[in-house]
Protein backbone atom coordinates (compact mmCIF):
# COMPACT_ATOMS: atom_id res chain seq x y z
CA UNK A 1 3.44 16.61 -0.24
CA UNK A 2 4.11 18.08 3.19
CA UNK A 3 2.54 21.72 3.91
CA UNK A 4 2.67 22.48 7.22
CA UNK A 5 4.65 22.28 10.46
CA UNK A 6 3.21 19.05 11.12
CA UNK A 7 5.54 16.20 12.37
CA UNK A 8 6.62 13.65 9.79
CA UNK A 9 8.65 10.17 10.81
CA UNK A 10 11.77 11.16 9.20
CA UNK A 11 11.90 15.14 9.68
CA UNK A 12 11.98 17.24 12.37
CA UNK A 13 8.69 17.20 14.82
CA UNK A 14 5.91 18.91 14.57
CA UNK A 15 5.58 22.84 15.35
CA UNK A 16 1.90 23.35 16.19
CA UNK A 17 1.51 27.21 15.48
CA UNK A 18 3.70 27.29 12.38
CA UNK A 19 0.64 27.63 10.12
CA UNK A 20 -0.82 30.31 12.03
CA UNK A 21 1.98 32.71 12.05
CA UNK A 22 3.14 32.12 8.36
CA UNK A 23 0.68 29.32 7.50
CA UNK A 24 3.20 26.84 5.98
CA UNK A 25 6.96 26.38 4.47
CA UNK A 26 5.76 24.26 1.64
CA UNK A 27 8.35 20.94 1.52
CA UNK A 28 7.35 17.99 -0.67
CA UNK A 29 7.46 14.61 1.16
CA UNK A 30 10.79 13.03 0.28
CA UNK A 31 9.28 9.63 1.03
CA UNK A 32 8.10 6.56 0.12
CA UNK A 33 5.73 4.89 -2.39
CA UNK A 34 3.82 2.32 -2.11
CA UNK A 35 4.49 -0.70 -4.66
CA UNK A 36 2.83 0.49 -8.14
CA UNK A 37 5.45 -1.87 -10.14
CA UNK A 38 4.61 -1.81 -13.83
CA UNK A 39 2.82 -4.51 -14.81
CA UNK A 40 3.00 -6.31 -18.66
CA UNK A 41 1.17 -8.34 -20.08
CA UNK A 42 2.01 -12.46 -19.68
CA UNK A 43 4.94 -13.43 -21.70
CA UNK A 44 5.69 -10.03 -22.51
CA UNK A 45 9.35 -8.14 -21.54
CA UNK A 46 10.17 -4.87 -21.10
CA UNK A 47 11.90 -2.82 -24.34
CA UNK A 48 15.44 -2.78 -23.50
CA UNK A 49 16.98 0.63 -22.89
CA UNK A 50 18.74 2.05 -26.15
CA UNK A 51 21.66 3.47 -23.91
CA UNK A 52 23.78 2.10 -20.96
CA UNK A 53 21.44 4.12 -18.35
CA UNK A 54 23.52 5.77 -15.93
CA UNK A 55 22.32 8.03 -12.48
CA UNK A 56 22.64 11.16 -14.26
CA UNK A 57 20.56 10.03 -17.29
CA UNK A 58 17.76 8.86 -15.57
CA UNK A 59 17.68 11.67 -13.22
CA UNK A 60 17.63 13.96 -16.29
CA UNK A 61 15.38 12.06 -18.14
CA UNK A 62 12.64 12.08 -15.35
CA UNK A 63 12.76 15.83 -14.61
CA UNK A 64 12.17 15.80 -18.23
CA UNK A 65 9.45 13.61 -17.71
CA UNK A 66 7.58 14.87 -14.89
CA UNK A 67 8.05 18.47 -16.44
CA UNK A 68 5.21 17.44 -19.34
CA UNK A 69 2.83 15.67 -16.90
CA UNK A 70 -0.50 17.55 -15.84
CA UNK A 71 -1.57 15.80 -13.01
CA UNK A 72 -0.40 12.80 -10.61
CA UNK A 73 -2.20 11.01 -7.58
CA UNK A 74 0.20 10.76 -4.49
CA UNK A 75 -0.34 8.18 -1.24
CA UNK A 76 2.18 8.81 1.74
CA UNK A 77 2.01 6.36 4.44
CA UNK A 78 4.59 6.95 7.53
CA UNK A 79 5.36 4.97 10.19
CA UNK A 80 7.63 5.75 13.46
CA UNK A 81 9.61 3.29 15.77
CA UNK A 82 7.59 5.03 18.57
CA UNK A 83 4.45 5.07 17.44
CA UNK A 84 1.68 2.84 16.54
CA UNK A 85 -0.20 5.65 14.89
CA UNK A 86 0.13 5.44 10.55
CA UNK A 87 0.33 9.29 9.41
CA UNK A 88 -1.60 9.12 5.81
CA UNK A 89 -1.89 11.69 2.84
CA UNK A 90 -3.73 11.41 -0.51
CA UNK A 91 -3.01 13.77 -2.65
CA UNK A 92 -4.37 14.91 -6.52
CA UNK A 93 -2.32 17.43 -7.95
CA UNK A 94 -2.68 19.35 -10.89
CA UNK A 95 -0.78 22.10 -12.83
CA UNK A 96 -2.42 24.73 -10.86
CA UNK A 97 -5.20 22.81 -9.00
CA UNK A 98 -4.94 20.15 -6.69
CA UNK A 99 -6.62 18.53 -3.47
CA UNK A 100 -4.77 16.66 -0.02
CA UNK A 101 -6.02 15.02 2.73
CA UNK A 102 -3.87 14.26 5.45
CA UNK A 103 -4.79 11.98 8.59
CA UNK A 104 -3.13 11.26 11.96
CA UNK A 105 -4.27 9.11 13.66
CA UNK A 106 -7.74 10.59 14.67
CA UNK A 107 -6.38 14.24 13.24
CA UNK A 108 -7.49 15.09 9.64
CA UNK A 109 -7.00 18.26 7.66
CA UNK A 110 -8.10 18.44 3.93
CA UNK A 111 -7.11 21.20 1.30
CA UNK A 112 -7.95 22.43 -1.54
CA UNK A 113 -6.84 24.59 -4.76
CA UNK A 114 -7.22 26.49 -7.11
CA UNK A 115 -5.88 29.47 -9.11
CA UNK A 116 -8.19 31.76 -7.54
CA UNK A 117 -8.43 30.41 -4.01
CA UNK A 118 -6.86 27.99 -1.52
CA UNK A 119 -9.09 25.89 1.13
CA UNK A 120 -8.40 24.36 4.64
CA UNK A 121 -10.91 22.43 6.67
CA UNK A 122 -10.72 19.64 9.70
CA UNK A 123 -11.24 18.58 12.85
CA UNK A 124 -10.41 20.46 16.08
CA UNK A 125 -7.33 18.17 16.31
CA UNK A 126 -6.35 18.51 13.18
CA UNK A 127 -6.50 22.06 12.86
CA UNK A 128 -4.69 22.53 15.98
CA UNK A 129 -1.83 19.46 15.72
CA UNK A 130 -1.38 19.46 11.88
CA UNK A 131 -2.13 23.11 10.16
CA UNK A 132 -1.22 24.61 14.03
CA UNK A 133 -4.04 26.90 14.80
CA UNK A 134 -4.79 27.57 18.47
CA UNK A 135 -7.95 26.61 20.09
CA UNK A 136 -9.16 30.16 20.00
CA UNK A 137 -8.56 30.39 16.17
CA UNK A 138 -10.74 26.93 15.97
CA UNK A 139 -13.58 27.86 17.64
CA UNK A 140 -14.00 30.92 15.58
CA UNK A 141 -13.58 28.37 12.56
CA UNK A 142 -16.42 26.34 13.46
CA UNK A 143 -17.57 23.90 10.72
CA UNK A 144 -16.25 26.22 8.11
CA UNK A 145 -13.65 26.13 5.45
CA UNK A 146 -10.69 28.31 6.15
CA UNK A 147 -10.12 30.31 2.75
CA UNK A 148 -7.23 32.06 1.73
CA UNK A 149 -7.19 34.68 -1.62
CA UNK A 150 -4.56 34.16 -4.19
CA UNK A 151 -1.97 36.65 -4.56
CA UNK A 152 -1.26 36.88 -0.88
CA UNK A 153 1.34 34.97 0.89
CA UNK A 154 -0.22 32.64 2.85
CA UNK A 155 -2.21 31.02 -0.13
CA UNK A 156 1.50 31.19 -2.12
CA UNK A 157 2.97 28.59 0.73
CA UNK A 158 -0.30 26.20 0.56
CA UNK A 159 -0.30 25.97 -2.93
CA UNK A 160 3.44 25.66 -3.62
CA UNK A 161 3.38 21.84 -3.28
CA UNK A 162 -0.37 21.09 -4.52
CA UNK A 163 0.81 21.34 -8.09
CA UNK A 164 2.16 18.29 -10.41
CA UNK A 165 5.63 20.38 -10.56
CA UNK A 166 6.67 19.89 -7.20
CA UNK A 167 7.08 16.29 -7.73
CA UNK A 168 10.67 17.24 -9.12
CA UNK A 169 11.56 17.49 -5.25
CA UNK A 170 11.45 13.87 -4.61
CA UNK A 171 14.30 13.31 -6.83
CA UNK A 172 18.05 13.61 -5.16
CA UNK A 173 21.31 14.83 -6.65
CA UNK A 174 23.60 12.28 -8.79
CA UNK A 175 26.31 13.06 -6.92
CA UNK A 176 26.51 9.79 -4.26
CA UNK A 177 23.55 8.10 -5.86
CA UNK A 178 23.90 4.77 -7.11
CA UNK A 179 22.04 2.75 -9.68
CA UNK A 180 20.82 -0.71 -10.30
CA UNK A 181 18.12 -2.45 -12.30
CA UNK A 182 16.11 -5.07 -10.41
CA UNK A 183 13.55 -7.24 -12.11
CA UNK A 184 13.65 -10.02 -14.26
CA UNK A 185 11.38 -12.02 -16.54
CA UNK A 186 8.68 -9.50 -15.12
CA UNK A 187 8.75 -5.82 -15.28
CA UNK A 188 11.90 -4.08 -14.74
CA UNK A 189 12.62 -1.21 -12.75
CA UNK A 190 15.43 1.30 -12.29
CA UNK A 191 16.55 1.97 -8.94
CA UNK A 192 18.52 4.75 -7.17
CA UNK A 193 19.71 4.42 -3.86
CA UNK A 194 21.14 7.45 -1.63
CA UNK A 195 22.04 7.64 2.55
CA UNK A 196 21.38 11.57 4.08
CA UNK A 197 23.75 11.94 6.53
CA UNK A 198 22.11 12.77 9.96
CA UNK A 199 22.43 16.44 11.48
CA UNK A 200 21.34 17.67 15.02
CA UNK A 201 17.78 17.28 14.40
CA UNK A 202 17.54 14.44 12.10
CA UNK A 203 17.99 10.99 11.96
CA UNK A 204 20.24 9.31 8.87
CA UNK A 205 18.51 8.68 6.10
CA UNK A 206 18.49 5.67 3.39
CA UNK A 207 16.21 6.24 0.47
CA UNK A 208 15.43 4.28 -2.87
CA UNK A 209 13.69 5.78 -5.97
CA UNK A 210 11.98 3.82 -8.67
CA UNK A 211 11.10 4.02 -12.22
CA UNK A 212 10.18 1.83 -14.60
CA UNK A 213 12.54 0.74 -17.71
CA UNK A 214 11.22 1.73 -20.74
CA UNK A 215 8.84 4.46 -21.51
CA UNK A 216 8.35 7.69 -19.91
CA UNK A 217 11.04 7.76 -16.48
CA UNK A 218 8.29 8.60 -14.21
CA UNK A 219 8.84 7.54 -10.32
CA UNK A 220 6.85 5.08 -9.11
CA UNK A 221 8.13 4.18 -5.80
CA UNK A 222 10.32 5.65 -3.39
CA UNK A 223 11.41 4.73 0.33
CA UNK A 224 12.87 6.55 2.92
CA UNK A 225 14.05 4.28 6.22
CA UNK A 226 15.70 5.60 9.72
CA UNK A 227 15.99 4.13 12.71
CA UNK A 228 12.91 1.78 12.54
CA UNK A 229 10.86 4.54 11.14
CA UNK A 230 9.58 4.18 7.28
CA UNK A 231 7.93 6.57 5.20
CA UNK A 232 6.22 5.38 1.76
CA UNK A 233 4.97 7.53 -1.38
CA UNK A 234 3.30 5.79 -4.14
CA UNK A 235 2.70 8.03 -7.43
CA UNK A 236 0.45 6.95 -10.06
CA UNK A 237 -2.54 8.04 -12.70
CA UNK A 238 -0.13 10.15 -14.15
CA UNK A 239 -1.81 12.99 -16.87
CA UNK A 240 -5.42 12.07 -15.15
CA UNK A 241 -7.94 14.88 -14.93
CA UNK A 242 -7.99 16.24 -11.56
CA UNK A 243 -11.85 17.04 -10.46
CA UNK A 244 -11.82 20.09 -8.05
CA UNK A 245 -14.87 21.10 -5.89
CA UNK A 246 -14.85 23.94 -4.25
CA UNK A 247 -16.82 24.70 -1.31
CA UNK A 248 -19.25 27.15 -1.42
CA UNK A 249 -18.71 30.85 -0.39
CA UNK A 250 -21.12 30.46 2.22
CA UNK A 251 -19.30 27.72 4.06
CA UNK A 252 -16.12 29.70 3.79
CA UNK A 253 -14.29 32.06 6.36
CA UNK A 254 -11.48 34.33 5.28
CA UNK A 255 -8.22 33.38 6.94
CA UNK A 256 -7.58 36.88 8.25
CA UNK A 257 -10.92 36.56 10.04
CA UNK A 258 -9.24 33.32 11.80
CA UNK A 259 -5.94 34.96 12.48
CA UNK A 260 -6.99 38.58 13.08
């Protein structure tokens, strides 16, 4: 789920500073997953739908879906045309708890939360090139774990997309959607496919969204493709407990004490 400024493949670059002056405009990654195609049992077949599924239905029945799920465990993987470099994120989120990391080549960033507190730590590179502090604000950072109170607005942004609920953002509108079912004698899946037009600071986008057919419709793969660049999302372990350690208070700087 993307939380800061940082560049993606398929959105608009990176704004190093972003985090520092408002520390994040929380936007889920509309990307790709990874394949996590159900898998049966041999000679077994998927339950046939009861209904003729349509793009609407599905979409309906997975926000219903994903609206009575606890927890989730998101992988991003994105690649650019122009890069050799593989930006990764691993993700755990929770209803009001959750942990990222996010790598960048050599940058790395991880985060932490939890209803009373929200966590940042990395490397000087990723502290500068992905959260967007300056070098000044690093050095008075050190080894420690940025922390950031809940109830003001900078923990607000960071936590926004650490929680199961904001996987509803992955899904697209059913208006120019379009639906198949792929799969045969193994596991079947349903799959939308939208374009995003381009604008004047984005690429056109084609995307695909997967869920399994039968049982609950939660997405299991999605793909997001523009000129040579790919992005890939793979949910899973839906409803698993999320473990949360917290750093100790002793390891911890306030944010304001970065900032100020």
């Amino acid at each position: 789920m993307r939380l800061f400024a940082r560049r993606t493949v398929l959105r608009s670059p990176r704004v190093p500073g972003a985090v520092a002056s408002a520390l994040v405009t929380s936007v889920l990654v509309t990307t790709a997953l990874v394949t996590a195609t159900p898998v049966l049992a041999a000679g077994s077949r998927p339950a046939a739908p009861a209904t003729v599924a349509t793009t609407s239905s599905v979409l309906a029945a997975a926000k219903t879906a994903i609206a009575k799920q606890t927890a989730v465990h998101l992988e991003v993987n994105s690649k650019s045309a122009s890069s050799s470099t593989v930006e990764k994120v691993v993700a755990d989120l929770g209803l009001r708890s959750g942990t990222e990391s996010i790598s960048d080549g050599t940058d790395a960033v991880t985060i932490i939360v939890t209803p009373t507190y929200g966590y940042i730590s990395g490397n000087t590179d990723g502290l500068t090139k992905i959260v967007g502090l300056t070098s000044a604000e690093v050095k008075k950072v050190g080894h420690a774990w940025i922390a950031l109170k809940a109830g003001t607005s900078q923990y607000t942004s960071l936590a926004a997309d650490i929680k199961v609920s904001s996987v509803q953002t992955v899904l697209p509108t059913a208006k120019g959607t379009r639906l198949s079912v792929q799969g045969s004698t193994g596991a079947r899946v349903y799959v939308l496919s939208w374009t995003t037009a381009a604008t004047s600071s984005a690429p056109k986008l084609t995307s695909t969204l997967t869920f399994p057919v039968g049982g609950a419709t939660l997405p299991i793969q999605e793909t997001t493709t523009a000129s040579g660049s790919k992005e890939t999302v793979t949910l899973s372990k839906w409803g698993e407990f999320v473990r949360i350690s917290v750093p100790p208070l002793s390891d911890t700087i306030a944010y304001s004490k970065v900032t100020g």
